[in-house]
Protein backbone atom coordinates (compact mmCIF):
# COMPACT_ATOMS: atom_id res chain seq x y z
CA UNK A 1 156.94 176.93 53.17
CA UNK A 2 157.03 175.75 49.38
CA UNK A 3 154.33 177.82 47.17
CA UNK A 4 153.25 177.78 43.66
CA UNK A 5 150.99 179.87 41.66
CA UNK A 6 148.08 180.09 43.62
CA UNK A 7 148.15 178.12 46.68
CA UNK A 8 151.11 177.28 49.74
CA UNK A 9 151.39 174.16 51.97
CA UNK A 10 152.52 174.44 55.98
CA UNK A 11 152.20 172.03 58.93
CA UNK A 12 149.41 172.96 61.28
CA UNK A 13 149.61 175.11 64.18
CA UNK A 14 147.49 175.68 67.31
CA UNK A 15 146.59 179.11 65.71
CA UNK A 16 144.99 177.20 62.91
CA UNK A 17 141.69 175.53 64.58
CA UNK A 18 139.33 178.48 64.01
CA UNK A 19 139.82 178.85 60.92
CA UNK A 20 139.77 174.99 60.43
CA UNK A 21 136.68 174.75 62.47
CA UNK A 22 134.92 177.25 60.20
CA UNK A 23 136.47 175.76 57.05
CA UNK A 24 134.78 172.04 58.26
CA UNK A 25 131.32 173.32 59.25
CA UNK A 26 131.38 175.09 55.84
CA UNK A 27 131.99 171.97 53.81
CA UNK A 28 130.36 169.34 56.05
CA UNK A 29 127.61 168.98 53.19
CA UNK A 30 130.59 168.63 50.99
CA UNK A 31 132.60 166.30 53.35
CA UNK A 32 129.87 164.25 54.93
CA UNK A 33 129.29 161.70 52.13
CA UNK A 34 133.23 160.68 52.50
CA UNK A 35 134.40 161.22 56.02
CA UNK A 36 133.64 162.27 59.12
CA UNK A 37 132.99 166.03 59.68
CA UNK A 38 134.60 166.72 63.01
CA UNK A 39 135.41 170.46 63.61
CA UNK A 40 136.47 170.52 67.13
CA UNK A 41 139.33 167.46 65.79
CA UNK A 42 141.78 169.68 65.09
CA UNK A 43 143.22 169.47 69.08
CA UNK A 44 143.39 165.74 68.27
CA UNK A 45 145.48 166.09 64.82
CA UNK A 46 147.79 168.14 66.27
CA UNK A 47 148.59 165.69 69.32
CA UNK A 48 148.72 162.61 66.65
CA UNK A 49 151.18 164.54 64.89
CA UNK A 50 155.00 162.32 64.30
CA UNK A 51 156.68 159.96 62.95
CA UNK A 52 153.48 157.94 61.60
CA UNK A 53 151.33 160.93 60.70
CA UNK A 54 152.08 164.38 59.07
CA UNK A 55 149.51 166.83 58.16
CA UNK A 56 149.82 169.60 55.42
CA UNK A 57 147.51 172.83 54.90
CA UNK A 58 147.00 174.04 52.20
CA UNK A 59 146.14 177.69 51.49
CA UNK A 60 145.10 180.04 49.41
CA UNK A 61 147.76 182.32 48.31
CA UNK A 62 145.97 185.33 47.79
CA UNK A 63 143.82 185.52 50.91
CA UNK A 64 145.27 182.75 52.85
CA UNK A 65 141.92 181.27 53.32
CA UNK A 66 141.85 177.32 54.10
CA UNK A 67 141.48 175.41 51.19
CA UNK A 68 142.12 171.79 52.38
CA UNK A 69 144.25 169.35 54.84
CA UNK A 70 146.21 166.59 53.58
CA UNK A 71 146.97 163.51 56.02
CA UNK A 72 150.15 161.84 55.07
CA UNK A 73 149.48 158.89 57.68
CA UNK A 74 150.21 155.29 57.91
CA UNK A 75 154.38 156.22 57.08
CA UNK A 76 156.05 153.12 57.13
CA UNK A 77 160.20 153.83 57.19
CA UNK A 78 162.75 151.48 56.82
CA UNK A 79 162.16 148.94 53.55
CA UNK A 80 158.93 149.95 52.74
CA UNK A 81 159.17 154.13 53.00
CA UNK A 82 155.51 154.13 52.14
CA UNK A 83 152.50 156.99 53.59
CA UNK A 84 148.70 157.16 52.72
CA UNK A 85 147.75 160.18 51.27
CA UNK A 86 144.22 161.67 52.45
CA UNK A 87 142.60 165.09 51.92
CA UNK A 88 139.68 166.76 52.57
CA UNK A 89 139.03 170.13 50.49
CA UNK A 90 137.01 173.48 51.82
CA UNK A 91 134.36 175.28 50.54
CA UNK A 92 134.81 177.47 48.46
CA UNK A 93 137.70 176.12 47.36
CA UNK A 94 136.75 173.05 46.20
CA UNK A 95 136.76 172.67 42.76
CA UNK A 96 138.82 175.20 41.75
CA UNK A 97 141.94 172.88 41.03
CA UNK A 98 144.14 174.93 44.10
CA UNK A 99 143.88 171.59 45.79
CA UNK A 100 145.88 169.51 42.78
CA UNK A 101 148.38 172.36 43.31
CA UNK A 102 148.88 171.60 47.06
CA UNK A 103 148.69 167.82 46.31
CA UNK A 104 151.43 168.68 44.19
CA UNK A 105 153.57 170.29 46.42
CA UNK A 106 153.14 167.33 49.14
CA UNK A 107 153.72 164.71 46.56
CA UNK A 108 157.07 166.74 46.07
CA UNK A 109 157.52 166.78 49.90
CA UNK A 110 157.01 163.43 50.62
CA UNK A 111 159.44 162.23 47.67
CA UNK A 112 161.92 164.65 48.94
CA UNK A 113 164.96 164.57 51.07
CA UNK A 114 166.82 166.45 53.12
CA UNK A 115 165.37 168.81 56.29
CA UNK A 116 161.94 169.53 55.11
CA UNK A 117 161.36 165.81 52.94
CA UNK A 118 159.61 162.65 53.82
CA UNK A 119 161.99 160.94 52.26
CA UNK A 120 159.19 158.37 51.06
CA UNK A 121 159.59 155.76 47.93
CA UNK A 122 156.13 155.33 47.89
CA UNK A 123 152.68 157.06 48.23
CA UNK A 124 148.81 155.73 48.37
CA UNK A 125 145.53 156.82 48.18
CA UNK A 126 142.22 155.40 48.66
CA UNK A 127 139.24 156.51 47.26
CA UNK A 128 135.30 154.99 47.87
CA UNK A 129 134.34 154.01 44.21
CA UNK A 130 131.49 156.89 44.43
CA UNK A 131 133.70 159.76 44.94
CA UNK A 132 134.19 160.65 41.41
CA UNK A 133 135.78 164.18 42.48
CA UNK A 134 138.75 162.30 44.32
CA UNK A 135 139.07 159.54 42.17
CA UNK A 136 139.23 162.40 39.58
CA UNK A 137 142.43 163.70 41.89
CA UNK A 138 144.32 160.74 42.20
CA UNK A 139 144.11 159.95 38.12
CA UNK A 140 145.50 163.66 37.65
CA UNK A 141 148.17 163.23 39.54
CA UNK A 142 149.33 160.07 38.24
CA UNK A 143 148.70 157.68 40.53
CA UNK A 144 148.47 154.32 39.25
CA UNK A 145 145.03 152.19 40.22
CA UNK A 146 145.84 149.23 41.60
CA UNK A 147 142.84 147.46 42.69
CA UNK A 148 139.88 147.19 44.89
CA UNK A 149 139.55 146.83 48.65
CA UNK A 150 136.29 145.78 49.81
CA UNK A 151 135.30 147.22 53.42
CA UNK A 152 138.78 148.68 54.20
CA UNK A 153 137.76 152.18 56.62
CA UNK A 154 135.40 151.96 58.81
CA UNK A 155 133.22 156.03 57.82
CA UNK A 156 130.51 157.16 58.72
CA UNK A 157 129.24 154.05 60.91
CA UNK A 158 129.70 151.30 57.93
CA UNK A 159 132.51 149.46 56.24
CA UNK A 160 133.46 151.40 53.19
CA UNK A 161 134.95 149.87 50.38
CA UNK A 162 137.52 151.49 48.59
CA UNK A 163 139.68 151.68 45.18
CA UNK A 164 143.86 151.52 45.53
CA UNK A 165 145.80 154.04 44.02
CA UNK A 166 149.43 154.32 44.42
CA UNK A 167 152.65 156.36 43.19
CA UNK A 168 156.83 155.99 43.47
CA UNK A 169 159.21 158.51 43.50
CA UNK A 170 160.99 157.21 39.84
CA UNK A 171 157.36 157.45 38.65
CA UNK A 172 156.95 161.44 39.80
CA UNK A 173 157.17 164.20 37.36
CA UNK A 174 158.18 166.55 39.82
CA UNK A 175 161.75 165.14 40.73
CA UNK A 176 162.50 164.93 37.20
């Protein structure tokens, strides 16, 4: 379990999907323009955990309360060592900057070797052009924009288009 100041990051664990639950129907107002709000999912993301997608929570240090879940999916080995970066943050959480801090500590993970590393070269995220609070995220942590994909998820019954952000390990502060 890596910490900083106010927040820690863990896998998920079966003991996890009340409070997940809760956390989602909380938020969906917050969620719903962006992604799906699915609180009985969290059975599902913990049988889709492995070698393609991981899944970090991230909590609040001081009364572990949920503050978000970070996908790490699409991990591509070999050549490429590339994942997709996703998040979703929880009321009341949001906006309170504890999710950069556990966006930190998984860009650190995923860069990272050894036992508890990803061992990735490369990280992406994808943002929908409206979402001004995560296209805020990805510019604070340094991710690079690297262009526009027109319909590239299918959300919330339409083709959403997205803007391409993306990061490499010689380009993270953290490993410095």
């Amino acid at each position: 379990m890596m910490s900083s100041m106010r927040v820690y990051i863990r896998p998920p664990r079966p003991s996890d999907e009340r409070q997940y639950s809760e956390a989602v129907v909380r938020s969906a107002d917050h969620l719903s323009p962006w992604n799906p709000v699915e609180p009985d999912g969290f059975p599902d993301l913990l049988r889709r955990q492995g070698p393609t997608l991981r899944t970090f929570m991230v909590f609040d240090q001081e009364d572990d309360g949920l503050v978000g879940r970070v996908n790490v999916a699409n991990i591509v080995r070999a050549r490429f060592r590339n994942g997709a970066l996703g998040y979703d943050s929880y009321v009341p959480y949001a906006g309170t900057g504890r999710m950069t801090e556990g966006l930190r500590l998984i860009v650190d993970r995923c860069f990272s070797g050894g036992p508890d590393g990803l061992g990735l070269h490369r990280l992406e995220i994808n943002v929908q052009p409206e979402n001004a609070r995560s296209l805020a995220m990805a510019k604070r942590l340094g991710f690079r924009h690297e262009g526009f994909s027109p319909r590239m998820l299918y959300l919330n019954d339409a083709w959403r288009d997205h803007e391409r952000f993306a990061l490499t390990a010689e380009e993270w502060p953290g490993l410095g």
